[in-house]
C-alpha atoms as a PDB file:
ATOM      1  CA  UNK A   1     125.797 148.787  69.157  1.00  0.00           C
ATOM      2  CA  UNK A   2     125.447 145.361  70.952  1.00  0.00           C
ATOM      3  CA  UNK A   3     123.824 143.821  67.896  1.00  0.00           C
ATOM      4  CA  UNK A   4     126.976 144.484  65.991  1.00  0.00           C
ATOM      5  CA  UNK A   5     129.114 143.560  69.005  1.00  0.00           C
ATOM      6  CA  UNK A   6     127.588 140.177  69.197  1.00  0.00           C
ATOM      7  CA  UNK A   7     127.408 139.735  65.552  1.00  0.00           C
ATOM      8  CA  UNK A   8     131.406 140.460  65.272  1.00  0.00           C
ATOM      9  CA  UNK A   9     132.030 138.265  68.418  1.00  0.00           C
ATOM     10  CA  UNK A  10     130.093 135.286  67.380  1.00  0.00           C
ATOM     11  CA  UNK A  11     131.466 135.538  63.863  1.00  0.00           C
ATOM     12  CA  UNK A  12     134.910 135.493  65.309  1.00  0.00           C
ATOM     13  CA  UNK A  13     134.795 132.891  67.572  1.00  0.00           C
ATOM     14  CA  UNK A  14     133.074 130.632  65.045  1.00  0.00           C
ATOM     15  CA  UNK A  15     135.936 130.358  62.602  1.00  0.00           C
ATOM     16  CA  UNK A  16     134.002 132.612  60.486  1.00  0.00           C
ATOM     17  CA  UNK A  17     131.712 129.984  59.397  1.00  0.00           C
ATOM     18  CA  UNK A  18     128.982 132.590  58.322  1.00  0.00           C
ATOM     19  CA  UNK A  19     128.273 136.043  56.452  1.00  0.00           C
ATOM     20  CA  UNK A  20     128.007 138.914  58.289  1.00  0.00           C
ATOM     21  CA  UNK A  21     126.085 140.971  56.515  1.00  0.00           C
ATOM     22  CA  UNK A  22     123.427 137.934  56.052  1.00  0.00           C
ATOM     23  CA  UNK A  23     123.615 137.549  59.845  1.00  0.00           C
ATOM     24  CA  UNK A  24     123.386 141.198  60.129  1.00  0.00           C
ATOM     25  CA  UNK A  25     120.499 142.016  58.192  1.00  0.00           C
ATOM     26  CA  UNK A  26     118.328 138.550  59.610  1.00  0.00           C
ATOM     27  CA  UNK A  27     119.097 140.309  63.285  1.00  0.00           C
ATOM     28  CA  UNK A  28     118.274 143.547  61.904  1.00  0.00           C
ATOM     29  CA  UNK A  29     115.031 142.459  60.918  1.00  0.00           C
ATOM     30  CA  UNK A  30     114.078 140.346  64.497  1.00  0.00           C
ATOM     31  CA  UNK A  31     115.136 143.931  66.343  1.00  0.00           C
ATOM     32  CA  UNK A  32     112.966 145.643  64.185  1.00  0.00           C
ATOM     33  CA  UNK A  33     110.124 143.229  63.990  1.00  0.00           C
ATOM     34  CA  UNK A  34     109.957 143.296  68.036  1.00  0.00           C
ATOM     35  CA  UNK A  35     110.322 147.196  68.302  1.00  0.00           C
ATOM     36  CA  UNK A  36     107.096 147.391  66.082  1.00  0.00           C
ATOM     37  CA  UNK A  37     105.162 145.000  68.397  1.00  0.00           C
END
């Protein structure tokens, strides 16, 4: 839930200067890449 809290948050207060789901999916990935070590 935080990962899509800060996503919103940061995408918000940055003028929207970046996709979401891109952003989404590239944090997605770092979570998931540390749960697995």
């Amino acid at each position: 839930t935080s990962l899509v809290q800060g996503v919103a948050i940061r995408w918000t207060l940055g003028a929207r200067g970046f996709s979401l789901v891109d952003e989404g999916v590239r944090l997605l990935d770092v979570q998931v890449g540390l749960l697995r070590r």
